[in-house]
PDB file of N, CA and C in Angstrom:
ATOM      1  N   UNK A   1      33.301 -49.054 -19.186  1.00  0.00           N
ATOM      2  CA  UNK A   1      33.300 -50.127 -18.199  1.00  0.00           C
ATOM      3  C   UNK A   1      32.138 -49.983 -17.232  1.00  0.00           C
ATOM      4  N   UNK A   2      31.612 -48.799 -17.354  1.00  0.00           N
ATOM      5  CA  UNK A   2      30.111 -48.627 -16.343  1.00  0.00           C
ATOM      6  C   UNK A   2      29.616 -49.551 -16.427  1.00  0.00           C
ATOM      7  N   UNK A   3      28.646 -49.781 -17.732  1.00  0.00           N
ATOM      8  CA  UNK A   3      27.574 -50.863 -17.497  1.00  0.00           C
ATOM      9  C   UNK A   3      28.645 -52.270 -17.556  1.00  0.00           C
ATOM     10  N   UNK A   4      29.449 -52.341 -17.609  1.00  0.00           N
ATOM     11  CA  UNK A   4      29.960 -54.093 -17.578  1.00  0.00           C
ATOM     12  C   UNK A   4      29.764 -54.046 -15.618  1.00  0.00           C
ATOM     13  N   UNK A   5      30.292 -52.891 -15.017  1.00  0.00           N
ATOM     14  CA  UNK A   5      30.117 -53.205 -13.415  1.00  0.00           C
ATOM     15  C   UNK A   5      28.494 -53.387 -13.337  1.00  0.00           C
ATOM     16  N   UNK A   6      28.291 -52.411 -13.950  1.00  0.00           N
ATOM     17  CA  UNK A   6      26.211 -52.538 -13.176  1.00  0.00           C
ATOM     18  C   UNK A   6      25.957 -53.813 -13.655  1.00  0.00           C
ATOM     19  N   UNK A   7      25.994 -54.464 -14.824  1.00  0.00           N
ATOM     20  CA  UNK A   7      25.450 -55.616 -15.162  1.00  0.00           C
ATOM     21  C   UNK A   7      26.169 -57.120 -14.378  1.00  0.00           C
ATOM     22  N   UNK A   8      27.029 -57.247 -14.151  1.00  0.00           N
ATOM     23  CA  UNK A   8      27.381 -57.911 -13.062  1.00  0.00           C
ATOM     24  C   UNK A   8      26.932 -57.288 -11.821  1.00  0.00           C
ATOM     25  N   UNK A   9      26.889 -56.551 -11.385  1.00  0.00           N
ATOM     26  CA  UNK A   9      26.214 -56.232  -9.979  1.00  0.00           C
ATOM     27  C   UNK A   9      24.981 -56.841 -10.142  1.00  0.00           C
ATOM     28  N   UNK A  10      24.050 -56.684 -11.296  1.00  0.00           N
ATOM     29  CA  UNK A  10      22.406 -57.011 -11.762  1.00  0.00           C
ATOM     30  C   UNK A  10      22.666 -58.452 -11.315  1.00  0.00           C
ATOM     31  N   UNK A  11      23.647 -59.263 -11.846  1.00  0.00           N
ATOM     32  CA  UNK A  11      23.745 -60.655 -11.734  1.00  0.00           C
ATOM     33  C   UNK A  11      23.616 -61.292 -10.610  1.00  0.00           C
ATOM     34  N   UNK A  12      25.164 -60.927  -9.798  1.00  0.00           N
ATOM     35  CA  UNK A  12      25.549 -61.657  -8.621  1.00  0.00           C
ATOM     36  C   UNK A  12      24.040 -60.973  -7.766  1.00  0.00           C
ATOM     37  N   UNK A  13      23.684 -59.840  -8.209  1.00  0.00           N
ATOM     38  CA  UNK A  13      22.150 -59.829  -7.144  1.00  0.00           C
ATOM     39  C   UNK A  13      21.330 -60.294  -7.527  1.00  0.00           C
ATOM     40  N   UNK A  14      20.854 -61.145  -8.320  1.00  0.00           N
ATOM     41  CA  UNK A  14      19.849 -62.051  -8.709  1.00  0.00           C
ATOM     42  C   UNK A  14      20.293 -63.376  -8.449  1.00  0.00           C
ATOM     43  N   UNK A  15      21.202 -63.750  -8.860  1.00  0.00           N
ATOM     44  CA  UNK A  15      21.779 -65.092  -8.465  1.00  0.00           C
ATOM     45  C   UNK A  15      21.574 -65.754  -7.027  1.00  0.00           C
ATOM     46  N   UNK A  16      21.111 -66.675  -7.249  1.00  0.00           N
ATOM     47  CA  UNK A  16      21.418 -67.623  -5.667  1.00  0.00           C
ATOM     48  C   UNK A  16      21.811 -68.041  -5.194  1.00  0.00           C
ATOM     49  N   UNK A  17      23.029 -68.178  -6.259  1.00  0.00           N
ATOM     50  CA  UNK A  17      24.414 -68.988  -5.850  1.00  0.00           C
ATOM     51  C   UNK A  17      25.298 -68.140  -6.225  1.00  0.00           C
ATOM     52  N   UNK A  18      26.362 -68.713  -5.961  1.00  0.00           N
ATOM     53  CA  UNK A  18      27.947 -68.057  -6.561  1.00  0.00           C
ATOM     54  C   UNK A  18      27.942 -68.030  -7.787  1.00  0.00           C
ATOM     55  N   UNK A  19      28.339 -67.062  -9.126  1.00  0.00           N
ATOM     56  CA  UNK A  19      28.416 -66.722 -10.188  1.00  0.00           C
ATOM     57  C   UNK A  19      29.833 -67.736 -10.906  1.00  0.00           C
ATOM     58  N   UNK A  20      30.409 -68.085 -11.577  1.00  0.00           N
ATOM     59  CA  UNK A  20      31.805 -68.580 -11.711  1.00  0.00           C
ATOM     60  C   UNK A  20      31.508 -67.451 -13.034  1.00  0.00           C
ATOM     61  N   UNK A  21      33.084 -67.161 -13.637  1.00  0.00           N
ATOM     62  CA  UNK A  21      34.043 -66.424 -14.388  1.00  0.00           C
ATOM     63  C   UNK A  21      32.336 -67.209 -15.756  1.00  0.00           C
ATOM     64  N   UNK A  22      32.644 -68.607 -15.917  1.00  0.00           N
ATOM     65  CA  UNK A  22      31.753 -69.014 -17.367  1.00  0.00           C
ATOM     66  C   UNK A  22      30.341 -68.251 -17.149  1.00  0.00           C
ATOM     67  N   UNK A  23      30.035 -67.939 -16.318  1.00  0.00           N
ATOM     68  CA  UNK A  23      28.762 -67.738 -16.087  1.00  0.00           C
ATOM     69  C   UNK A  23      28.928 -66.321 -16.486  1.00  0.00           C
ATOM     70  N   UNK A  24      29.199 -65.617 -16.066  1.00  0.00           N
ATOM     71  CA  UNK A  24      29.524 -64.200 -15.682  1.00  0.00           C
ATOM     72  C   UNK A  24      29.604 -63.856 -17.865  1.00  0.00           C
ATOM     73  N   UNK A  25      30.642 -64.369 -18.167  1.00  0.00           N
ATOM     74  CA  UNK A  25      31.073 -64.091 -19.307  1.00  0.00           C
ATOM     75  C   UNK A  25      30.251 -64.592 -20.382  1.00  0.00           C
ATOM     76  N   UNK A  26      28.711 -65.587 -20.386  1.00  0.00           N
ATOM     77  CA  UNK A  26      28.569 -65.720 -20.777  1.00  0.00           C
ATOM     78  C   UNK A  26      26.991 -64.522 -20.692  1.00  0.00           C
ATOM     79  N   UNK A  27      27.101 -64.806 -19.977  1.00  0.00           N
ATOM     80  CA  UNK A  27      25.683 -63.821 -19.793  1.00  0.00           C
ATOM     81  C   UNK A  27      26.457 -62.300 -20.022  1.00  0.00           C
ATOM     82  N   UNK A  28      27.138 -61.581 -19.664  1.00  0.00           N
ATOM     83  CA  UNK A  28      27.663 -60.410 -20.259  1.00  0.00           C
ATOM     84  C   UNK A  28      27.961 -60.398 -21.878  1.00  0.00           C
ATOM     85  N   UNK A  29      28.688 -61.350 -22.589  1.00  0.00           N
ATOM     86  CA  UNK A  29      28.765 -61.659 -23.620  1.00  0.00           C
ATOM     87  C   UNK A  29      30.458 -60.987 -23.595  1.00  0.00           C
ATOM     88  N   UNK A  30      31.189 -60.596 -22.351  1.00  0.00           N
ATOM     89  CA  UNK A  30      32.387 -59.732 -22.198  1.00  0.00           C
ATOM     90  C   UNK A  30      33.519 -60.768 -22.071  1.00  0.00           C
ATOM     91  N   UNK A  31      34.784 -60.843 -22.694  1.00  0.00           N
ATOM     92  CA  UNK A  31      35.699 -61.537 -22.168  1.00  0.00           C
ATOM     93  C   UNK A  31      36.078 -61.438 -20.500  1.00  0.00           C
ATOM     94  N   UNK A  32      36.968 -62.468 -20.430  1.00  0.00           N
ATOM     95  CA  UNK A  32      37.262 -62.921 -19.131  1.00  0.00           C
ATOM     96  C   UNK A  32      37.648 -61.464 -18.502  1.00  0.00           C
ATOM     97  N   UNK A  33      38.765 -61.332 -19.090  1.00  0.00           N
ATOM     98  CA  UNK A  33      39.700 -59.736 -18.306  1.00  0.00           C
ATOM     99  C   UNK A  33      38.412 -58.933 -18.524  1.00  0.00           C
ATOM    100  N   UNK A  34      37.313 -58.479 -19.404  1.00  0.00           N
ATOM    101  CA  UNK A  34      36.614 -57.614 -18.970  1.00  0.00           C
ATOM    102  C   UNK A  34      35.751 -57.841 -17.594  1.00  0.00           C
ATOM    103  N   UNK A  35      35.320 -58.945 -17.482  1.00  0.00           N
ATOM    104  CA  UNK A  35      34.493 -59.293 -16.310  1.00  0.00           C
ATOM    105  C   UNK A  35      35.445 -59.513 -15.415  1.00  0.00           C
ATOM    106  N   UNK A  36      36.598 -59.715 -15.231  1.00  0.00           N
ATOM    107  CA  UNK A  36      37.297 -60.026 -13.574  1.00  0.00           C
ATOM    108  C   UNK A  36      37.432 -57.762 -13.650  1.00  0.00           C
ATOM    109  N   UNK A  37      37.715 -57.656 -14.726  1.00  0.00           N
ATOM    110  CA  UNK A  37      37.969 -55.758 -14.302  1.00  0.00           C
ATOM    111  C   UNK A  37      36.399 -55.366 -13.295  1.00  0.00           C
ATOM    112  N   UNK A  38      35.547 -55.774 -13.786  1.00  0.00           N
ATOM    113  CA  UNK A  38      34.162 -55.237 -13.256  1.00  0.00           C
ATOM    114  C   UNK A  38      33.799 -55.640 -11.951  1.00  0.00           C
ATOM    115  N   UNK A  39      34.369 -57.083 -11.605  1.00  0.00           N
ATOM    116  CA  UNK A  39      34.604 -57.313 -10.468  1.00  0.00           C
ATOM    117  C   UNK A  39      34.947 -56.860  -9.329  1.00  0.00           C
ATOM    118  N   UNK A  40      36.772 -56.590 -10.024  1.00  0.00           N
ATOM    119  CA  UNK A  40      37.488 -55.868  -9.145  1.00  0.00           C
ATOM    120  C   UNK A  40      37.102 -54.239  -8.766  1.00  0.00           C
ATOM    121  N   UNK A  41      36.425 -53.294  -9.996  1.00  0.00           N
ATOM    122  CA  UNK A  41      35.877 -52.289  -9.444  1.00  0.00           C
ATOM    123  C   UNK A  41      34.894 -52.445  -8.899  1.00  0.00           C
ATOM    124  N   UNK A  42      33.765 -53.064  -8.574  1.00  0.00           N
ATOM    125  CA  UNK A  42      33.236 -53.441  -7.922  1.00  0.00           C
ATOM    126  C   UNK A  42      33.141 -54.018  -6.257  1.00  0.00           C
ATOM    127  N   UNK A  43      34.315 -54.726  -6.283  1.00  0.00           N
ATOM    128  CA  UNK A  43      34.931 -54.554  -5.172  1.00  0.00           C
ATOM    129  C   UNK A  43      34.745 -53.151  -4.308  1.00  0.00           C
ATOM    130  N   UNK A  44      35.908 -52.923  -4.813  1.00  0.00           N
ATOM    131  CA  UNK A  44      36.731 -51.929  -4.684  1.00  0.00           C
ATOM    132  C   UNK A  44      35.525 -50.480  -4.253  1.00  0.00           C
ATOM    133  N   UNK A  45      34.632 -50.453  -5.345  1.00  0.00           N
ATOM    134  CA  UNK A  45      33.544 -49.922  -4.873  1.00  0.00           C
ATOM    135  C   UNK A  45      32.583 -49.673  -3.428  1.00  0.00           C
ATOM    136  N   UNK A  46      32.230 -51.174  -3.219  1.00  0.00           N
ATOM    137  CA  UNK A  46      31.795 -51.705  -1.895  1.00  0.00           C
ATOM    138  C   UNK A  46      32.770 -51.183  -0.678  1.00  0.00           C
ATOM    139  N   UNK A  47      33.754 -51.454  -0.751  1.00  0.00           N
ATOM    140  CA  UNK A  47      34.926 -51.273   0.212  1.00  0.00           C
ATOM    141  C   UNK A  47      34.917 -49.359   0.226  1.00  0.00           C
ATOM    142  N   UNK A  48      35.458 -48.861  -0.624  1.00  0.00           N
ATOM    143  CA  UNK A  48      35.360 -47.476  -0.452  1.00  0.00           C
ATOM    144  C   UNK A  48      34.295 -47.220   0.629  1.00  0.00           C
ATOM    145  N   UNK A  49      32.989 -47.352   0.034  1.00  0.00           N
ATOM    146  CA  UNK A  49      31.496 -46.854   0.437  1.00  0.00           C
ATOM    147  C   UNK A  49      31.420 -47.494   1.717  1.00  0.00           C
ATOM    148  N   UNK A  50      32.179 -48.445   2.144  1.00  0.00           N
ATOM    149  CA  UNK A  50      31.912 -49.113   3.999  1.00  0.00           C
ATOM    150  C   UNK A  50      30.807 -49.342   3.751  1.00  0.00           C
ATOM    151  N   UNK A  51      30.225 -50.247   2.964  1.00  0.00           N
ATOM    152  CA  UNK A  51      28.944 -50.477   2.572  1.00  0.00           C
ATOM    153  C   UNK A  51      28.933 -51.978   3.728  1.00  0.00           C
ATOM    154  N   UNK A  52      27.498 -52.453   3.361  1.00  0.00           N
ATOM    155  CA  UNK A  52      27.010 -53.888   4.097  1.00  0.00           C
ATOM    156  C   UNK A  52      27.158 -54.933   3.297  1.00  0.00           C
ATOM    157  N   UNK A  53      27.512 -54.658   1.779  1.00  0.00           N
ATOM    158  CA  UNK A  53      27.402 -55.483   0.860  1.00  0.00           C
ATOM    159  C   UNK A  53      28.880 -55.600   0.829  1.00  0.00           C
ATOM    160  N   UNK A  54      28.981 -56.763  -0.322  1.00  0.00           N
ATOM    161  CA  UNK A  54      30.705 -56.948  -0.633  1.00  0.00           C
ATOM    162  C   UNK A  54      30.533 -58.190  -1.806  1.00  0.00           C
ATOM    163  N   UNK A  55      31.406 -58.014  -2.451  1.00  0.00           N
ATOM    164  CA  UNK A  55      31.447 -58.954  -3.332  1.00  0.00           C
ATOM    165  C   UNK A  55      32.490 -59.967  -3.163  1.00  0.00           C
ATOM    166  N   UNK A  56      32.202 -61.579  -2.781  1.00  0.00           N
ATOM    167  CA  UNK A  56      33.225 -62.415  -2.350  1.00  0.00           C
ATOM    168  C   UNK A  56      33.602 -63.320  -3.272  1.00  0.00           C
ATOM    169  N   UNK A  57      34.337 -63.870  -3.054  1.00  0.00           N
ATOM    170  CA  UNK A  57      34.633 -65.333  -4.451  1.00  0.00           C
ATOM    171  C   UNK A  57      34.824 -66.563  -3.471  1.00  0.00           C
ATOM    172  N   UNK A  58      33.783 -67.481  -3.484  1.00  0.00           N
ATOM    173  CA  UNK A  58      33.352 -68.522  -2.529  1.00  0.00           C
ATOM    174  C   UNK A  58      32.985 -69.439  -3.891  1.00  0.00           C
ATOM    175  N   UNK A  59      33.509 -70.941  -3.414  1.00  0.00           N
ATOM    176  CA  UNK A  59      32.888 -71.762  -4.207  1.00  0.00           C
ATOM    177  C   UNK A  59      33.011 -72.181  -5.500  1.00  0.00           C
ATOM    178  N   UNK A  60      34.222 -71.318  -5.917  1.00  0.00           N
ATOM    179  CA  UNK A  60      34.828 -71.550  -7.400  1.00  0.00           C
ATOM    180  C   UNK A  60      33.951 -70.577  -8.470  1.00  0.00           C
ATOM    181  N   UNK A  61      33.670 -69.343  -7.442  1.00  0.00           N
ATOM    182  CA  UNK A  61      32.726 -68.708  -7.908  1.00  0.00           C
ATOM    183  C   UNK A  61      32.581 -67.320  -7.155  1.00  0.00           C
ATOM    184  N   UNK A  62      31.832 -65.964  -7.857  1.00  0.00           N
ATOM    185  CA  UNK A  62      31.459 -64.865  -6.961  1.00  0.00           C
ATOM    186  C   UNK A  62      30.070 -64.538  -6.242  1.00  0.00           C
ATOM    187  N   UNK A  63      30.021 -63.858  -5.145  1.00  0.00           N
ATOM    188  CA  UNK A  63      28.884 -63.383  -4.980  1.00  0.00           C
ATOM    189  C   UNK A  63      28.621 -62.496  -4.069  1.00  0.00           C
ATOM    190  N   UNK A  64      27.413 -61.767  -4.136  1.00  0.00           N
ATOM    191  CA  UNK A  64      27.028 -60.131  -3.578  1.00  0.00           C
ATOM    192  C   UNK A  64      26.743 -61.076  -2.411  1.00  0.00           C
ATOM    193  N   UNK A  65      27.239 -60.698  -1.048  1.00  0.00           N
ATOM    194  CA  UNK A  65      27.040 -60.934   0.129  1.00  0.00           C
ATOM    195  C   UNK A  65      26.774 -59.885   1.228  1.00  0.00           C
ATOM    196  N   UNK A  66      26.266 -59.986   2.353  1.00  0.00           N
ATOM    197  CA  UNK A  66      26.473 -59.202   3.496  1.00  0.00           C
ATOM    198  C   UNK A  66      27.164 -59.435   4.508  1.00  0.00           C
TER     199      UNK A  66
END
């Protein structure tokens, strides 16, 4: 599940907008439950670390925010 988190992290930080679930899954090439899992560790990640970043779901969609 490593690289399914880094490669969504790669995403929502390139992206300019909010990512949605089709997007995400299509560019990973990963089913749905794999990409909401990468998400959620991802999350979960950010939050541990009291980081500046965070990953939100805005817009019918995700994205790396501050």
């Amino acid at each position: 599940m490593r690289s399914a988190v880094g490669m969504v992290e790669c995403l929502l930080f390139v992206a300019g907008e909010p990512l949605t679930l089709k997007d995400l899954t299509k560019a990973t090439e990963w089913d749905a439950d794999a990409v909401l899992d990468a998400l959620s560790e991802l999350r979960a990640r950010y939050d541990a670390a009291e980081s500046g970043l965070q990953v939100v779901e805005i817009a019918g969609g995700w994205q790396l925010s501050t």
